[in-house]
Protein backbone atom coordinates (compact mmCIF):
# COMPACT_ATOMS: atom_id res chain seq x y z
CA UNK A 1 0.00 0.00 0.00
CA UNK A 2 3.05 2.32 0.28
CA UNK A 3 4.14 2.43 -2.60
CA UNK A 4 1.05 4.08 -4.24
CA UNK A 5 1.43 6.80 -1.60
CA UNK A 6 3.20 10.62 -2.79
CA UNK A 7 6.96 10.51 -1.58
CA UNK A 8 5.88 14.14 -0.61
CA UNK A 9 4.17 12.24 2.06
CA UNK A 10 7.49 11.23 3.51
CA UNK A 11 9.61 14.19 3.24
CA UNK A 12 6.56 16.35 5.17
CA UNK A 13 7.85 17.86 8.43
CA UNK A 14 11.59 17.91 7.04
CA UNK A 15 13.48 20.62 6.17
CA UNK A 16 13.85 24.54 6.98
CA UNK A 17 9.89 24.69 7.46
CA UNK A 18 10.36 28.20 7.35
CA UNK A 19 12.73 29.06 10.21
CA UNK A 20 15.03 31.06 7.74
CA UNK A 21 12.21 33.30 6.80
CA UNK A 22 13.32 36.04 9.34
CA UNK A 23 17.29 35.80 9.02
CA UNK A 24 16.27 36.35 5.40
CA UNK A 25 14.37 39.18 6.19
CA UNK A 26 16.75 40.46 8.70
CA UNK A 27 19.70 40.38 5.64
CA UNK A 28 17.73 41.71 3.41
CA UNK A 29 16.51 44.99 5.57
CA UNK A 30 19.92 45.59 6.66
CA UNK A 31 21.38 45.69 3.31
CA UNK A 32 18.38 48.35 1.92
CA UNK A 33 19.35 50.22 5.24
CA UNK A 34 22.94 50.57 4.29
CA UNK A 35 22.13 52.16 1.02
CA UNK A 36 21.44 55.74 1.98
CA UNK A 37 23.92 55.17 4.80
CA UNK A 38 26.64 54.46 2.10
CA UNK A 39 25.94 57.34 0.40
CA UNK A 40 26.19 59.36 3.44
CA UNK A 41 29.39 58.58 4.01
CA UNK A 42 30.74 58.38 0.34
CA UNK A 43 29.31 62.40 0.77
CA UNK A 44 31.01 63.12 3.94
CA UNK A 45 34.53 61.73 3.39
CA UNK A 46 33.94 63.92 0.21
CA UNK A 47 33.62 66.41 2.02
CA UNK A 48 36.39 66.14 4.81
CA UNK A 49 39.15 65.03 2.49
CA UNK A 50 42.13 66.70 3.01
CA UNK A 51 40.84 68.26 5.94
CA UNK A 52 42.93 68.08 9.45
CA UNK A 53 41.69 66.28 12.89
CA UNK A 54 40.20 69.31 14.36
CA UNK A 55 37.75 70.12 11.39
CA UNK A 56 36.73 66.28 11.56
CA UNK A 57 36.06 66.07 15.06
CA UNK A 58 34.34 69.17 15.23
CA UNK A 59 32.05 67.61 11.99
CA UNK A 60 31.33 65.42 13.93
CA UNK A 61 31.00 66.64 16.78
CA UNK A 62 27.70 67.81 15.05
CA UNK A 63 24.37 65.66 16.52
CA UNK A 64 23.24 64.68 13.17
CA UNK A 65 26.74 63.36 11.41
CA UNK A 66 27.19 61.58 15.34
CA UNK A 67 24.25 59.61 14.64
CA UNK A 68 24.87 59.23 10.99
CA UNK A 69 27.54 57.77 11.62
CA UNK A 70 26.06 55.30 14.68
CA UNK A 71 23.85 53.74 12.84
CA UNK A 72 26.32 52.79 9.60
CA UNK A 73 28.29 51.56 12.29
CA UNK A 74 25.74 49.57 13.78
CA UNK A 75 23.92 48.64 10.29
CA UNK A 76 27.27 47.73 9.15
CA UNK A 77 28.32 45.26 11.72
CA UNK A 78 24.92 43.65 11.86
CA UNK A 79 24.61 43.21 8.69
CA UNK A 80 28.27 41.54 8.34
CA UNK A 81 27.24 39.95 11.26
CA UNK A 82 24.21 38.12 9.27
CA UNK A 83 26.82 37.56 6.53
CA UNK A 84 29.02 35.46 8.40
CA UNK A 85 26.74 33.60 9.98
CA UNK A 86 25.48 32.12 6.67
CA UNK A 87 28.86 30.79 5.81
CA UNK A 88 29.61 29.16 8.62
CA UNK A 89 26.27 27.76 8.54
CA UNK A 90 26.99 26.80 4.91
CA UNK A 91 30.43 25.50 5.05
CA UNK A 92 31.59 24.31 8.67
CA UNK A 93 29.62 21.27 9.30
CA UNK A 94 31.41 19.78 12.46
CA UNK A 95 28.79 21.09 14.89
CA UNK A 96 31.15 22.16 17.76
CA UNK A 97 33.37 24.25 15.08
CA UNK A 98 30.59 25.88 13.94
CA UNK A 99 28.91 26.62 17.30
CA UNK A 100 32.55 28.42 18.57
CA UNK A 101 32.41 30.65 15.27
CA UNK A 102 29.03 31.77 15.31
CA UNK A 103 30.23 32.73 18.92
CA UNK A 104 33.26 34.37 17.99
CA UNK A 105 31.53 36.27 15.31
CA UNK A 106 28.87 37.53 17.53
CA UNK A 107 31.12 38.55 20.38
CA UNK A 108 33.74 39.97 17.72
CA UNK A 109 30.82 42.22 16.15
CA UNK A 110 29.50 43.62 19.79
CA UNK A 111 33.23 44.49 20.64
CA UNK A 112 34.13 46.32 17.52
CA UNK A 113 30.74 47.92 16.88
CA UNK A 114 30.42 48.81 20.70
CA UNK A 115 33.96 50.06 20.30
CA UNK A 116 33.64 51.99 17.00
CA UNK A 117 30.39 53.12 19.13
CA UNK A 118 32.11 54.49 21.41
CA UNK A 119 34.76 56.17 19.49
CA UNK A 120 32.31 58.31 17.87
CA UNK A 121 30.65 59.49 21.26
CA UNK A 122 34.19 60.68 22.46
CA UNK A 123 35.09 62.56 19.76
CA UNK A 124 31.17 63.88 19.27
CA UNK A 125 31.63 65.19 23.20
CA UNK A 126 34.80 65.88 22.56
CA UNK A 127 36.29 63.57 25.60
């Protein structure tokens, strides 16, 4: 009797069943945000080439280039974030390996994005 049944039949409850959906999503929004972010900064080092420190800092020292440049940083790192995580989910398939990278790359991101962060604030308030 089995063998008149649909092989779909058998291969029902297998597979991704949709869990990628928002990691997808999460990519995708990421990238769009990181357009007119790009372009921001393609426009401001435009702008501040050739200049010195002190006309920098005080650029940025200006509340809307600040959080201009927060959020690339944090768009940025997210998104490379996502990236990484999808090759080491596609190509490191010893389980423990894979676990200990998708760690490092998540700790790796908060430290440098936190730090970058951080940067940004000091030279905005001019610490």
């Amino acid at each position: 009797m089995s063998q008149y049944r649909n092989p779909l039949h058998r291969a029902h409850h297998y597979g991704a069943a949709g869990s990628g959906v928002e990691h997808w999503w999460s990519q995708r929004v990421s990238a769009i945000v990181l357009i007119p972010l790009v372009i921001w900064l393609v426009w401001a080092f435009s702008i501040l080439a050739g200049s010195d420190y002190s006309t920098a800092s005080n650029w940025l020292a200006k509340p809307w280039n600040a959080g201009m440049a927060i959020l690339f940083i944090a768009a940025a790192f997210y998104h490379g974030r996502l990236g990484l995580q999808v090759v080491v989910e596609d190509y490191v398939h010893h389980r423990p390996t894979a676990l200990a990278l998708q760690l490092l790359i998540l700790i790796s991101a908060l430290a440098a994005g936190l730090t970058a962060i951080l940067a940004i604030l000091m030279v905005a308030f001019g610490v």
